[in-house]
C-alpha atoms as a PDB file:
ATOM      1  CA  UNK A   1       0.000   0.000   0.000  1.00  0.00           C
ATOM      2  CA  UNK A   2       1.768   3.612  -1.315  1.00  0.00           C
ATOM      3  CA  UNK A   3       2.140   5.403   1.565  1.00  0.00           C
ATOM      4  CA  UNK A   4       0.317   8.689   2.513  1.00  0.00           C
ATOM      5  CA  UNK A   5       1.762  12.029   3.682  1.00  0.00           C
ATOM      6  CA  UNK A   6      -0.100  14.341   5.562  1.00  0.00           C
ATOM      7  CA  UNK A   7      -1.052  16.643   2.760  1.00  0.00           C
ATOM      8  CA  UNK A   8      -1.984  14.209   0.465  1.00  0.00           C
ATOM      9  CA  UNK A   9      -4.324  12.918   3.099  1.00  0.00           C
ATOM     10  CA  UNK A  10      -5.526  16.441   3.447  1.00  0.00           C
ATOM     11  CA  UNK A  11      -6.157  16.457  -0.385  1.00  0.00           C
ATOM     12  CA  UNK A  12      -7.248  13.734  -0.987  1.00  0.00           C
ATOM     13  CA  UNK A  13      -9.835  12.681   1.663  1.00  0.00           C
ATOM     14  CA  UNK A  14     -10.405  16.371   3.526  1.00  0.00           C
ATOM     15  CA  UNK A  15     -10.132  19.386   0.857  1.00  0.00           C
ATOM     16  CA  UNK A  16     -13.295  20.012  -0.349  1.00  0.00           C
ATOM     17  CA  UNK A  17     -15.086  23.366  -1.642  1.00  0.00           C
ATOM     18  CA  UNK A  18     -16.768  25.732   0.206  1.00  0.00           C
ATOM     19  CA  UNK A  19     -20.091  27.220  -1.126  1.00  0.00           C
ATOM     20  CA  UNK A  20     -20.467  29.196   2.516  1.00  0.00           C
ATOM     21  CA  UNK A  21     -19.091  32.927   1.394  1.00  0.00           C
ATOM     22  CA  UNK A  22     -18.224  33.494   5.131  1.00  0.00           C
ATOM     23  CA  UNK A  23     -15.401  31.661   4.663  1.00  0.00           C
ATOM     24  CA  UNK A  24     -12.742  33.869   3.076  1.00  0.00           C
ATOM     25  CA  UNK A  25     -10.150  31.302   4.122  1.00  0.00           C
ATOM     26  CA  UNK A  26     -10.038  27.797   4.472  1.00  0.00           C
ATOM     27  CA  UNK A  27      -8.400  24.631   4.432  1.00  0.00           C
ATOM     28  CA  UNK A  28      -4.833  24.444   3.082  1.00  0.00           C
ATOM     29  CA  UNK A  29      -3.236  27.837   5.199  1.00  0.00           C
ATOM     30  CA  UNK A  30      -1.953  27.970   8.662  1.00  0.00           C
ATOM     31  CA  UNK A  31      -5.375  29.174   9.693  1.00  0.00           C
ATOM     32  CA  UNK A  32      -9.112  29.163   8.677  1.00  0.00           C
ATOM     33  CA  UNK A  33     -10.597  32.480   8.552  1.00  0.00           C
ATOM     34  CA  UNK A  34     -13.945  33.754   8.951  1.00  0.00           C
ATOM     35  CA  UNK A  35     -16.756  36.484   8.506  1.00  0.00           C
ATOM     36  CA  UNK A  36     -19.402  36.491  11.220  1.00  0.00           C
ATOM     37  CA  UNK A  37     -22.185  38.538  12.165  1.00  0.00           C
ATOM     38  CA  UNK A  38     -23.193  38.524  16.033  1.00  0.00           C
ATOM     39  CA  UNK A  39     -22.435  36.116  18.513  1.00  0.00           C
ATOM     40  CA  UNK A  40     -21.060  32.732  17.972  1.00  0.00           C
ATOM     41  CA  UNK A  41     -21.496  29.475  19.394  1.00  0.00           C
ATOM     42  CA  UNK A  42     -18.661  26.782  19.805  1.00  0.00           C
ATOM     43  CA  UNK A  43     -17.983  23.239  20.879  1.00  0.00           C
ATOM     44  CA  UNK A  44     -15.660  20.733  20.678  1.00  0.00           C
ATOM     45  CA  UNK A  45     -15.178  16.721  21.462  1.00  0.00           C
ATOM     46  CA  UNK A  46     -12.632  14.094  21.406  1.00  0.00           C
ATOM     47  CA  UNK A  47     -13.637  10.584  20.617  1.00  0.00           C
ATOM     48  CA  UNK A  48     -11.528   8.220  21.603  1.00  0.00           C
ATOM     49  CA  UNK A  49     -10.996   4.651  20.086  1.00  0.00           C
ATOM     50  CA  UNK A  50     -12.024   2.285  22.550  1.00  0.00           C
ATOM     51  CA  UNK A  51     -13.724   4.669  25.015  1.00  0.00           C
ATOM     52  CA  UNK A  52     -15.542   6.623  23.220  1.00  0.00           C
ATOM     53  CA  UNK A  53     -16.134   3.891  20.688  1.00  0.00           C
ATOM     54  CA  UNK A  54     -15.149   0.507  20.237  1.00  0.00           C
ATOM     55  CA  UNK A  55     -11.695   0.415  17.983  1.00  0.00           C
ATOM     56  CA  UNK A  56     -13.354  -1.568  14.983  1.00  0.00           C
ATOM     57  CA  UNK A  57     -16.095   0.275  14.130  1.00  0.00           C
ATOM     58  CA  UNK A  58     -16.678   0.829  10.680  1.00  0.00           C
ATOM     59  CA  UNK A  59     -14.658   3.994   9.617  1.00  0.00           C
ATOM     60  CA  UNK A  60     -17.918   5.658   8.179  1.00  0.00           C
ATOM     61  CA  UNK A  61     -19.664   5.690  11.642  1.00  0.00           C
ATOM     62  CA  UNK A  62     -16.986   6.533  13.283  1.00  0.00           C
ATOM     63  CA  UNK A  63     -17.195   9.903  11.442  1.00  0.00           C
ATOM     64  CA  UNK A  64     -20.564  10.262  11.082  1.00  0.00           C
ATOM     65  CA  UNK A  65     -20.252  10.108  15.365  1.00  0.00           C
ATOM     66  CA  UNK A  66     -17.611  12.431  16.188  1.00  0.00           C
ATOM     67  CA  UNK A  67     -19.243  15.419  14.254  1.00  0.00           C
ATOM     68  CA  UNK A  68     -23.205  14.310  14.964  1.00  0.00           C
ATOM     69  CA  UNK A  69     -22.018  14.730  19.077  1.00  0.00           C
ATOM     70  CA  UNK A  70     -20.672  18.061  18.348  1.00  0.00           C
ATOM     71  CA  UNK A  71     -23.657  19.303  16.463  1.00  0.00           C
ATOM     72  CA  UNK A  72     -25.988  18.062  18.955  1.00  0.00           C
ATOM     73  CA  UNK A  73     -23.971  20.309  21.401  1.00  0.00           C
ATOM     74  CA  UNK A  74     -25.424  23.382  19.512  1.00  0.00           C
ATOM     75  CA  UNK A  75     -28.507  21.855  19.282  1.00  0.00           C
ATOM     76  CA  UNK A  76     -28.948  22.023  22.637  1.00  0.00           C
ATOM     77  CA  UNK A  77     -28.288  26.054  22.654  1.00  0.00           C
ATOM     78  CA  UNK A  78     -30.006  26.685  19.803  1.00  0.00           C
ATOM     79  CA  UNK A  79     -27.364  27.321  17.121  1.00  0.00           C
ATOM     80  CA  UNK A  80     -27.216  27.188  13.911  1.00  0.00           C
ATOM     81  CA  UNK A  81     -24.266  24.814  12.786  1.00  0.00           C
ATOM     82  CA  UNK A  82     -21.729  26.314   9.945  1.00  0.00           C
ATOM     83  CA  UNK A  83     -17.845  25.133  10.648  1.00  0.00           C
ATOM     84  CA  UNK A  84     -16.224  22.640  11.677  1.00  0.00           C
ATOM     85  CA  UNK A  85     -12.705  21.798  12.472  1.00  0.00           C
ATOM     86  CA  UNK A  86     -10.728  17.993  12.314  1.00  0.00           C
ATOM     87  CA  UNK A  87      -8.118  16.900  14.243  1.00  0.00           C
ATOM     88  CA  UNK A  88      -7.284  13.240  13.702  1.00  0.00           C
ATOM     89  CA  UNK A  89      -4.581  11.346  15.261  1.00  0.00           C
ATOM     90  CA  UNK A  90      -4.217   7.978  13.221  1.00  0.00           C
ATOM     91  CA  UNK A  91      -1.856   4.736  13.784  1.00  0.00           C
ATOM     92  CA  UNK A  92      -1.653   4.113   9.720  1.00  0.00           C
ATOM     93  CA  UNK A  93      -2.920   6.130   7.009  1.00  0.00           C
ATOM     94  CA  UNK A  94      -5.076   3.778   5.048  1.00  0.00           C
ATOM     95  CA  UNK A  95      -7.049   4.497   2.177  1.00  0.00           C
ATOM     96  CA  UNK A  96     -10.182   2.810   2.467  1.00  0.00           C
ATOM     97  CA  UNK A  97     -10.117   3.762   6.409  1.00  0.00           C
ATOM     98  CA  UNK A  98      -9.614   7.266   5.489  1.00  0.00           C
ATOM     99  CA  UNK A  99     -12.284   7.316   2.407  1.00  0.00           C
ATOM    100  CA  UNK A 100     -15.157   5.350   4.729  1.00  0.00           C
ATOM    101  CA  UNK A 101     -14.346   8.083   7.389  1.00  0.00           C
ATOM    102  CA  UNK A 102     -14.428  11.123   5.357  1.00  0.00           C
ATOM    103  CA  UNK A 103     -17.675   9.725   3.339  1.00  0.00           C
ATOM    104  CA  UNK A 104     -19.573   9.589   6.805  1.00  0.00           C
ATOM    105  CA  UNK A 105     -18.306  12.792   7.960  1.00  0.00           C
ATOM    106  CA  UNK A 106     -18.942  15.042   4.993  1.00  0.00           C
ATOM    107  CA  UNK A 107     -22.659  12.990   4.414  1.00  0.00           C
ATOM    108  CA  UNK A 108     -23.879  14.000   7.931  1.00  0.00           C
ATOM    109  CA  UNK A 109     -21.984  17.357   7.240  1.00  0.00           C
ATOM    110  CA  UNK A 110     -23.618  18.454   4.087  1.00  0.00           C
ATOM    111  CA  UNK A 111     -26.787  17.688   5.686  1.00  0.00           C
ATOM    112  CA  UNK A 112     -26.688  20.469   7.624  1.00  0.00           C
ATOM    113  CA  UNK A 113     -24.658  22.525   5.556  1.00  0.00           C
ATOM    114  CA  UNK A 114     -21.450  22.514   7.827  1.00  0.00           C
ATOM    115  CA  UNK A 115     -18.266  23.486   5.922  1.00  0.00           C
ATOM    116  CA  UNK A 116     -14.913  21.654   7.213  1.00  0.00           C
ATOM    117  CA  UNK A 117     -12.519  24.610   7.338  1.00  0.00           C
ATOM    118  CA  UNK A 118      -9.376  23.424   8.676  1.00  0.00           C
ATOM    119  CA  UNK A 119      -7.813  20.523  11.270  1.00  0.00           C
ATOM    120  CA  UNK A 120      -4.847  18.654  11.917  1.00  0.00           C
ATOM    121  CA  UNK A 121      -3.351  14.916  11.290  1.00  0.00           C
ATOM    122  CA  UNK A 122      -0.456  12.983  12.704  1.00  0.00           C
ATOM    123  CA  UNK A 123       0.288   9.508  14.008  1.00  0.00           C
ATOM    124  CA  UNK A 124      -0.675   7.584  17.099  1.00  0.00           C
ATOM    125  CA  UNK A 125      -3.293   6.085  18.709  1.00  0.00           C
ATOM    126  CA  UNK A 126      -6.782   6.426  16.989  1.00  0.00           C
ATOM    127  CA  UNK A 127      -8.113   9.791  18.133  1.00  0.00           C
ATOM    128  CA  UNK A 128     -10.796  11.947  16.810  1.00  0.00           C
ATOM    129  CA  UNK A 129     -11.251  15.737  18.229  1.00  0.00           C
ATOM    130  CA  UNK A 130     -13.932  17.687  16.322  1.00  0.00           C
ATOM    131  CA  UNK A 131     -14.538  21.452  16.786  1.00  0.00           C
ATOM    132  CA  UNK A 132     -18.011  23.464  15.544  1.00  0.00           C
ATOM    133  CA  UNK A 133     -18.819  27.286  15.305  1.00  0.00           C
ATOM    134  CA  UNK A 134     -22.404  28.252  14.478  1.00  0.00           C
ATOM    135  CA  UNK A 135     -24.449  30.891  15.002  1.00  0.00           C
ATOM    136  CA  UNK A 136     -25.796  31.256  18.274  1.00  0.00           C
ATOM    137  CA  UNK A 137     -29.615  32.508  18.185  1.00  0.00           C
ATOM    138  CA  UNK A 138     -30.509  35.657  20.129  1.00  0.00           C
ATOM    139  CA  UNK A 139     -32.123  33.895  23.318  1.00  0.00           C
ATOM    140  CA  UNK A 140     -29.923  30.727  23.565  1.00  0.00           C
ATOM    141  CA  UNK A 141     -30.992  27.505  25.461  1.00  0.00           C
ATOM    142  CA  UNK A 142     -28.826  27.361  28.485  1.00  0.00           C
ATOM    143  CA  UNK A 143     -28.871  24.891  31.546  1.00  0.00           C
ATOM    144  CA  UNK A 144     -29.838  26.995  34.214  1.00  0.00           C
ATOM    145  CA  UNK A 145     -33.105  28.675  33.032  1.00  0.00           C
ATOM    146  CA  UNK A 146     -35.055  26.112  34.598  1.00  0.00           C
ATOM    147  CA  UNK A 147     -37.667  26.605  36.896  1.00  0.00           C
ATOM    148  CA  UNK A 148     -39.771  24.688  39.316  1.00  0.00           C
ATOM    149  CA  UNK A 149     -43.046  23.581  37.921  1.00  0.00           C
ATOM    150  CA  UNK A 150     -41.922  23.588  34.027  1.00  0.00           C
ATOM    151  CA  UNK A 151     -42.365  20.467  32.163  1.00  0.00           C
ATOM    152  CA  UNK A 152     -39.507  17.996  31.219  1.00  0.00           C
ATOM    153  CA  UNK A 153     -39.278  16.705  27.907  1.00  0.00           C
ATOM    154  CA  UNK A 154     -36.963  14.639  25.776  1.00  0.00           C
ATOM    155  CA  UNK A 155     -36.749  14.410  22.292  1.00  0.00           C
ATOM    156  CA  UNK A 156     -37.128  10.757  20.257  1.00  0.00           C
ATOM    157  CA  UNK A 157     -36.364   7.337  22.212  1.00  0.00           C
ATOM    158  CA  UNK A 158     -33.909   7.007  24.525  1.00  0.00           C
ATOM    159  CA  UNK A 159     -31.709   3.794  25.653  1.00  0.00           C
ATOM    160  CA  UNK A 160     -31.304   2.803  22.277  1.00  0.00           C
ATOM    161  CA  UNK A 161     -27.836   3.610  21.966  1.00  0.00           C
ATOM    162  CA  UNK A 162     -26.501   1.765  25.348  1.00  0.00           C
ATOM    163  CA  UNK A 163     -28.426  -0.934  24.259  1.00  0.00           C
ATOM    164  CA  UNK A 164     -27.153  -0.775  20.777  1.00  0.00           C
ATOM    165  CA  UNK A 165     -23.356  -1.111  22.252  1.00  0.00           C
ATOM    166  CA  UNK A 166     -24.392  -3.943  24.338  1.00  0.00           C
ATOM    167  CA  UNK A 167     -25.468  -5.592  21.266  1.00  0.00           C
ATOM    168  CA  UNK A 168     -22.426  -4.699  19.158  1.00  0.00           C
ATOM    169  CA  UNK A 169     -20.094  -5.851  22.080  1.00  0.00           C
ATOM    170  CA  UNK A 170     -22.256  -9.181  22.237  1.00  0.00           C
ATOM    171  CA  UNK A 171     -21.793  -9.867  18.292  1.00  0.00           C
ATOM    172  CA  UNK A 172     -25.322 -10.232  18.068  1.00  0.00           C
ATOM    173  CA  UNK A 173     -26.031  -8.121  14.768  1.00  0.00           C
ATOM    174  CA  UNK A 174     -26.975 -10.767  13.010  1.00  0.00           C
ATOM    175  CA  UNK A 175     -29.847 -11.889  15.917  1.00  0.00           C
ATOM    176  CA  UNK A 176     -33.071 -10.068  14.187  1.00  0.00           C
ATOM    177  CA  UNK A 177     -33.868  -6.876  13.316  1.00  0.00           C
ATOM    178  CA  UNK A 178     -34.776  -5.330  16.766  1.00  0.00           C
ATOM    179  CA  UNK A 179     -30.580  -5.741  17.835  1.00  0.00           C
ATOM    180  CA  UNK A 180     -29.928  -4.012  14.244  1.00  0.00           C
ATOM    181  CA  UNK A 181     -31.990  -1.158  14.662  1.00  0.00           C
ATOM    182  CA  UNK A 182     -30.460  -0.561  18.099  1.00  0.00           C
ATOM    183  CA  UNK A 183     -26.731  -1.084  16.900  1.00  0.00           C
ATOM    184  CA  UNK A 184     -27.522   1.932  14.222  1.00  0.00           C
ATOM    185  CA  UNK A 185     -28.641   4.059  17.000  1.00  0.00           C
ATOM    186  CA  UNK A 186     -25.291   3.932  18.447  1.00  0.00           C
ATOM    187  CA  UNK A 187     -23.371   3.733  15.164  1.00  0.00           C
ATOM    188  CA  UNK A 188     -25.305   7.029  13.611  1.00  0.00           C
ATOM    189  CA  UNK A 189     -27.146   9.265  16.314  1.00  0.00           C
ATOM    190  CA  UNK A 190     -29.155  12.140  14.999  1.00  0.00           C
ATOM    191  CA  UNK A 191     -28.293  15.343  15.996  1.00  0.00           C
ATOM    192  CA  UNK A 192     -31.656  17.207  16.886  1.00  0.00           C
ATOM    193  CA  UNK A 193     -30.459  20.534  14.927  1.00  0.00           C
ATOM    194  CA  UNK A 194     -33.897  21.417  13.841  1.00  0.00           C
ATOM    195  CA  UNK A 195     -35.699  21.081  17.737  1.00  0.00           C
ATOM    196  CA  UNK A 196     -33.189  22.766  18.866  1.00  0.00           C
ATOM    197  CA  UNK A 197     -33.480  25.992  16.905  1.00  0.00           C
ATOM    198  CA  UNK A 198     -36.966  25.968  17.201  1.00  0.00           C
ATOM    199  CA  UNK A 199     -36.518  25.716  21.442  1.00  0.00           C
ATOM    200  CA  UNK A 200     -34.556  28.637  21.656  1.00  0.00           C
ATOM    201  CA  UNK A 201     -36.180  31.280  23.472  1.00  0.00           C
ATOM    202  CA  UNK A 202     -39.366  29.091  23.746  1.00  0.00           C
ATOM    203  CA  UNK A 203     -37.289  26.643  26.327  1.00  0.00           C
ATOM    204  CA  UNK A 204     -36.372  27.576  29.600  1.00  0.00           C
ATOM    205  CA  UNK A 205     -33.452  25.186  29.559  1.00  0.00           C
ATOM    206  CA  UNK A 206     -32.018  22.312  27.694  1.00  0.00           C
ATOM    207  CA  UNK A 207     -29.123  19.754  27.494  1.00  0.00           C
ATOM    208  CA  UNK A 208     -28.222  17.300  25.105  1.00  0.00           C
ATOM    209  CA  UNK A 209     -28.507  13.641  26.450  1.00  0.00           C
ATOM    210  CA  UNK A 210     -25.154  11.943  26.130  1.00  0.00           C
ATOM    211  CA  UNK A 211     -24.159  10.818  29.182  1.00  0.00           C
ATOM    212  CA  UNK A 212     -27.408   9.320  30.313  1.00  0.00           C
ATOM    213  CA  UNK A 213     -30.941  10.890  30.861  1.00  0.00           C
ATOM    214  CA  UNK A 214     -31.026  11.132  34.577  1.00  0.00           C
ATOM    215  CA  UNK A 215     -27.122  12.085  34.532  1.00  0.00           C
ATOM    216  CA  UNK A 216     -27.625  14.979  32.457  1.00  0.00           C
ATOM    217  CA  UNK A 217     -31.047  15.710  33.971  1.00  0.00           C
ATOM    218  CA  UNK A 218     -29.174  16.034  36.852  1.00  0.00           C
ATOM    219  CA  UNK A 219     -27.039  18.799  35.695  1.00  0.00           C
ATOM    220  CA  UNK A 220     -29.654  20.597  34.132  1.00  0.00           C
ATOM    221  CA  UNK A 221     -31.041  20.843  37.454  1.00  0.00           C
ATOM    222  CA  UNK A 222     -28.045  21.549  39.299  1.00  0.00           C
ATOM    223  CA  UNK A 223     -27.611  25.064  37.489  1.00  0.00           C
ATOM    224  CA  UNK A 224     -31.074  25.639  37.919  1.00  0.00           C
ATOM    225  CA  UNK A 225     -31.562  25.575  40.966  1.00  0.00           C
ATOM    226  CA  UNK A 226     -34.246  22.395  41.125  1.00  0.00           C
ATOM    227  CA  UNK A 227     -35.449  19.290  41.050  1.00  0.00           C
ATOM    228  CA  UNK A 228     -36.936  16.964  39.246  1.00  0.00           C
ATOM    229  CA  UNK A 229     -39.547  14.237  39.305  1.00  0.00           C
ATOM    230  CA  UNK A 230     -39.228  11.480  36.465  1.00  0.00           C
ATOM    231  CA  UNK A 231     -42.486   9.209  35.597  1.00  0.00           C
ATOM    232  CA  UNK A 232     -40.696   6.456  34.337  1.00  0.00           C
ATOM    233  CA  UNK A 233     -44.170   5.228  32.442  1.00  0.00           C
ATOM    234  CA  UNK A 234     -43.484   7.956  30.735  1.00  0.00           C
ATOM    235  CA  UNK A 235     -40.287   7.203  29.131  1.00  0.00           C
ATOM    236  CA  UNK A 236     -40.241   6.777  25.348  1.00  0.00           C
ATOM    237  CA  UNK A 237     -38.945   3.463  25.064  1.00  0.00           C
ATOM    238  CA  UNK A 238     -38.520   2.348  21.190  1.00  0.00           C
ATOM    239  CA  UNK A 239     -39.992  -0.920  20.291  1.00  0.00           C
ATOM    240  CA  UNK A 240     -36.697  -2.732  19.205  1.00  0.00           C
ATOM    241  CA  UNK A 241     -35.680  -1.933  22.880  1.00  0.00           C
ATOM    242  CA  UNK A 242     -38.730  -3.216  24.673  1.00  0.00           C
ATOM    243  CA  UNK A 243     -38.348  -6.420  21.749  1.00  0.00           C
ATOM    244  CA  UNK A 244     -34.804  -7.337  23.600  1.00  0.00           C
ATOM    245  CA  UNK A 245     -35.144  -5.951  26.947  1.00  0.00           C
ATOM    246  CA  UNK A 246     -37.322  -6.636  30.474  1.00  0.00           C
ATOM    247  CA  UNK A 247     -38.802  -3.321  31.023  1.00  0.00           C
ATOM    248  CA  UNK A 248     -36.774  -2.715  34.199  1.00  0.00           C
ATOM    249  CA  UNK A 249     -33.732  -3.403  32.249  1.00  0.00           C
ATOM    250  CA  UNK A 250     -34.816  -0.733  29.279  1.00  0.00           C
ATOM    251  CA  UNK A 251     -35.717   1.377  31.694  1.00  0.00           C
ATOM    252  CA  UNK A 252     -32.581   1.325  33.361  1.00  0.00           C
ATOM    253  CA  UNK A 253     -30.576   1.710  30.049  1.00  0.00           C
ATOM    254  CA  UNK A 254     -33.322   4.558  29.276  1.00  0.00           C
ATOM    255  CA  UNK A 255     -31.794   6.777  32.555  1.00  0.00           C
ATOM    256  CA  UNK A 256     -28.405   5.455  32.524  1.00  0.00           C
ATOM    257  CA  UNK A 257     -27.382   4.680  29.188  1.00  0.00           C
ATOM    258  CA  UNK A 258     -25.346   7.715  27.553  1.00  0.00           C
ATOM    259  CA  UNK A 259     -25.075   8.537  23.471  1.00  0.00           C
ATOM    260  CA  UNK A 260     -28.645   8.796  22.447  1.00  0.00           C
ATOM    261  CA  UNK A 261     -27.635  12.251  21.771  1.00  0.00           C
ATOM    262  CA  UNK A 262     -31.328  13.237  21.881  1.00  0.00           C
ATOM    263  CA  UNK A 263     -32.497  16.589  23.736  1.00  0.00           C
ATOM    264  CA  UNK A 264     -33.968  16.988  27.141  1.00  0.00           C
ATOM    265  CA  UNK A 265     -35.924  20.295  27.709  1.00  0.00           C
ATOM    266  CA  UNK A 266     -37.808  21.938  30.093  1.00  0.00           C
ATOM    267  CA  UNK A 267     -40.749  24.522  29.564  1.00  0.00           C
ATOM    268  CA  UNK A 268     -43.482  26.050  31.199  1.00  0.00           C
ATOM    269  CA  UNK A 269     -46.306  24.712  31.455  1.00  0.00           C
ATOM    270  CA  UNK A 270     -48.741  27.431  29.210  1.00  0.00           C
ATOM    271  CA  UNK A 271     -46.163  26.619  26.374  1.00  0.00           C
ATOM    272  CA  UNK A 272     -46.721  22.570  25.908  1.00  0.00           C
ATOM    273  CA  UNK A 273     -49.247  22.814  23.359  1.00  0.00           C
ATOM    274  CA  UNK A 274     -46.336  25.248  21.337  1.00  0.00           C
ATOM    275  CA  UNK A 275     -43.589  22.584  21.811  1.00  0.00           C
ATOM    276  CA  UNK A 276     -46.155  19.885  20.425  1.00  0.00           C
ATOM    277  CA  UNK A 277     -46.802  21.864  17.924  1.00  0.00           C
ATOM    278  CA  UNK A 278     -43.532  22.552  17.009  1.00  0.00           C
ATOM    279  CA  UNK A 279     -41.913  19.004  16.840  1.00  0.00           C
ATOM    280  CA  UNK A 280     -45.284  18.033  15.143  1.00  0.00           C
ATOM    281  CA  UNK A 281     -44.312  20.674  12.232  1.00  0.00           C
ATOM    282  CA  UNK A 282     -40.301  20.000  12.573  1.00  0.00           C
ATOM    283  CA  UNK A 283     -40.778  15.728  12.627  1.00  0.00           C
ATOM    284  CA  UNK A 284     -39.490  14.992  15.618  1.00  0.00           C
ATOM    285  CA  UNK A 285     -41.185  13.486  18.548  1.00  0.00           C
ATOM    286  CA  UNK A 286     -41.128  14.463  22.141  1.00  0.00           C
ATOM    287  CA  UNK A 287     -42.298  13.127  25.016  1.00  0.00           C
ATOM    288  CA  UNK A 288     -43.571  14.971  28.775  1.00  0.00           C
ATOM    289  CA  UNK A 289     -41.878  12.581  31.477  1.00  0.00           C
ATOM    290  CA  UNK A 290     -41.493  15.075  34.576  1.00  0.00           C
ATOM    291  CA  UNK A 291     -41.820  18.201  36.065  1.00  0.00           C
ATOM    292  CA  UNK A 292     -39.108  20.454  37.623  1.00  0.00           C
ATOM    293  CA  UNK A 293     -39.338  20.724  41.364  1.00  0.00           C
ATOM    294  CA  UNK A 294     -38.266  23.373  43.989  1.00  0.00           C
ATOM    295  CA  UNK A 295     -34.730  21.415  45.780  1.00  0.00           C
ATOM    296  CA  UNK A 296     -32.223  19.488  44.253  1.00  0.00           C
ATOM    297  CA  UNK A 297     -33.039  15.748  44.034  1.00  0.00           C
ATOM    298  CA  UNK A 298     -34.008  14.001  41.539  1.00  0.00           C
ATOM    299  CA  UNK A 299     -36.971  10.659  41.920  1.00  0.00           C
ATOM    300  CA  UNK A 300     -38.667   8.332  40.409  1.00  0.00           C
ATOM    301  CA  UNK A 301     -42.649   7.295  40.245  1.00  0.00           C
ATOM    302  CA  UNK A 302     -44.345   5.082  38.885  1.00  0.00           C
ATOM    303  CA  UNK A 303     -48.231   5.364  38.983  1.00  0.00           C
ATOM    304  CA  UNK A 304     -47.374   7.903  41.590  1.00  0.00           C
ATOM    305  CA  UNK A 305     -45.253   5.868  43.941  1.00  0.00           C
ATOM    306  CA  UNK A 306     -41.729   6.773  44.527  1.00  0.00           C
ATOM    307  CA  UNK A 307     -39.276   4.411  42.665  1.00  0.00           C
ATOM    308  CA  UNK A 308     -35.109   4.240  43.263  1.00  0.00           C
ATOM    309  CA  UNK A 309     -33.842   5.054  40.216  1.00  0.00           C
ATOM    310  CA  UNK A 310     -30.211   3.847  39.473  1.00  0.00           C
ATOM    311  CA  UNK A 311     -28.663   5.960  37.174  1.00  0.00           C
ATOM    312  CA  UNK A 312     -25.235   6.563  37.368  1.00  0.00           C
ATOM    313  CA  UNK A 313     -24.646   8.044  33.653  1.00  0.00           C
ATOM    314  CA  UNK A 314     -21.276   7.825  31.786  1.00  0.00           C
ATOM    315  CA  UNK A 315     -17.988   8.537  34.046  1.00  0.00           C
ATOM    316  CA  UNK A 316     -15.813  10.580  32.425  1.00  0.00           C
ATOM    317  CA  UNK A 317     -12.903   9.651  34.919  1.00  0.00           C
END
């Protein structure tokens, strides 16, 4: 196999035109550069081959992944996504590694018309570290805007993706459809772009839900100042998850399980019928499962009993 420098790999797999006119500057100088109007919003992630994801996972998801967790970042302020930034850290430079990764990257990219304007490689241990600048909407969606009495609400299904990794650890694609479905939920999450915009200044807070539900429920709560009560009846559970799993077990992967990458909310209650309204129009389902309470813990009910809810979330260290 011919071997690859650094700029060819740039060339090759990474250079691509730009139809955004902000950019004056972009790939292929010592730095990208810019026009803006009004205030920006940025985030950035590393992925990490077996932590983050395991270490043979097709190349195509892999980049598909580590931009779709950076745009749901600004999904869950309300931006508008428009650059993005690569830095990859690779132990070869193969080909048809390189090609799988930039074909799910740029897919997912074009999508929401996010230009790649500059980035880094070099040699190592398989490491992915995206960065995204969009423009950040007037009334952003924050954490800590939450207020007792609003209602919680989460976008889409959530568990899938924990459950999806179980599945892909066990080998077990090949069991029946229900294990498939899940494995694609961890292999391509959907960024919730479109919700997002529409939330901002409508929400009174939102996070993005990759750590786990009640984890980042938690810390939603923590900078606002409340609590929360979860009705785990409530929880949108997809099918292919209740197909493979005992309801407490979904249930458990539902709080715990991190990289559904789906958005949890909370709004008042006068504007429910708005938010149903909007996800209605947008295509994306939500679902009511709590209410923000004065204090700081978090519980469980079921039919209006209190229930222990074990939910951990993703450790970072």
């Amino acid at each position: 196999m011919p071997k690859l420098g650094e700029f060819e790999i740039i060339e090759r797999f990474f250079a691509r035109a730009v139809a955004d006119p902000a950019v004056r500057v972009g790939i292929g100088d010592d730095a990208a550069i810019v026009a803006t109007e009004g205030e920006i919003a940025v985030a950035v992630d590393t992925l990490v081959a077996g932590t983050h994801f395991p270490a043979d996972l097709a190349a195509d998801a892999i980049g598909h992944r580590a931009l779709a967790v950076n745009l749901s970042d600004l999904a869950a302020v309300g931006a508008k996504p428009r650059f993005a930034t690569l830095a990859l850290c690779l132990k070869q430079a193969d080909p048809d590694w390189l090609g799988g990764f930039a074909a799910g990257f740029f897919r997912l990219a074009e999508r929401h018309g996010v230009s790649l304007i500059g980035g880094d490689t070099t040699k190592g241990p398989l490491i992915v570290t995206v960065g995204v600048i969009g423009d950040a909407p007037r009334t952003p969606l924050l954490r800590s805007g939450g207020r007792p009495g609003d209602r919680i609400f989460v976008s889409g299904t959530v568990g899938d993706a924990a459950a999806g990794l179980e599945q892909l650890a066990a080998r077990t694609a090949q069991a029946g459809a229900a294990a498939r479905a899940l494995i694609e939920r961890f292999r391509y999450p959907e960024p919730r772009v479109a919700l997002g915009r529409a939330l901002a200044g409508l929400a009174h807070a939102a996070i993005d839900v990759s750590d786990g539900l009640a984890a980042d429920l938690a810390h939603l709560c923590r900078l606002s100042g409340c609590g929360a009560v979860i009705d785990l009846g409530a929880l949108p559970l997809s099918e292919p998850l209740r197909a493979l799993y005992a309801i407490e077990d979904a249930e458990t992967l539902a709080l715990s399980g991190g990289d559904d990458y789906e958005l949890c909310f909370a709004v008042a209650p006068a504007d429910v019928g708005r938010v149903r309204d909007i996800a209605a129009r947008i295509g994306t389902p939500v679902s009511e499962i709590g209410e923000l309470e004065p204090g700081g813990a978090i519980e469980g009910r079921r039919d209006g009993r209190p229930v222990a809810l074990a939910a951990a979330g993703y450790v970072h260290f």
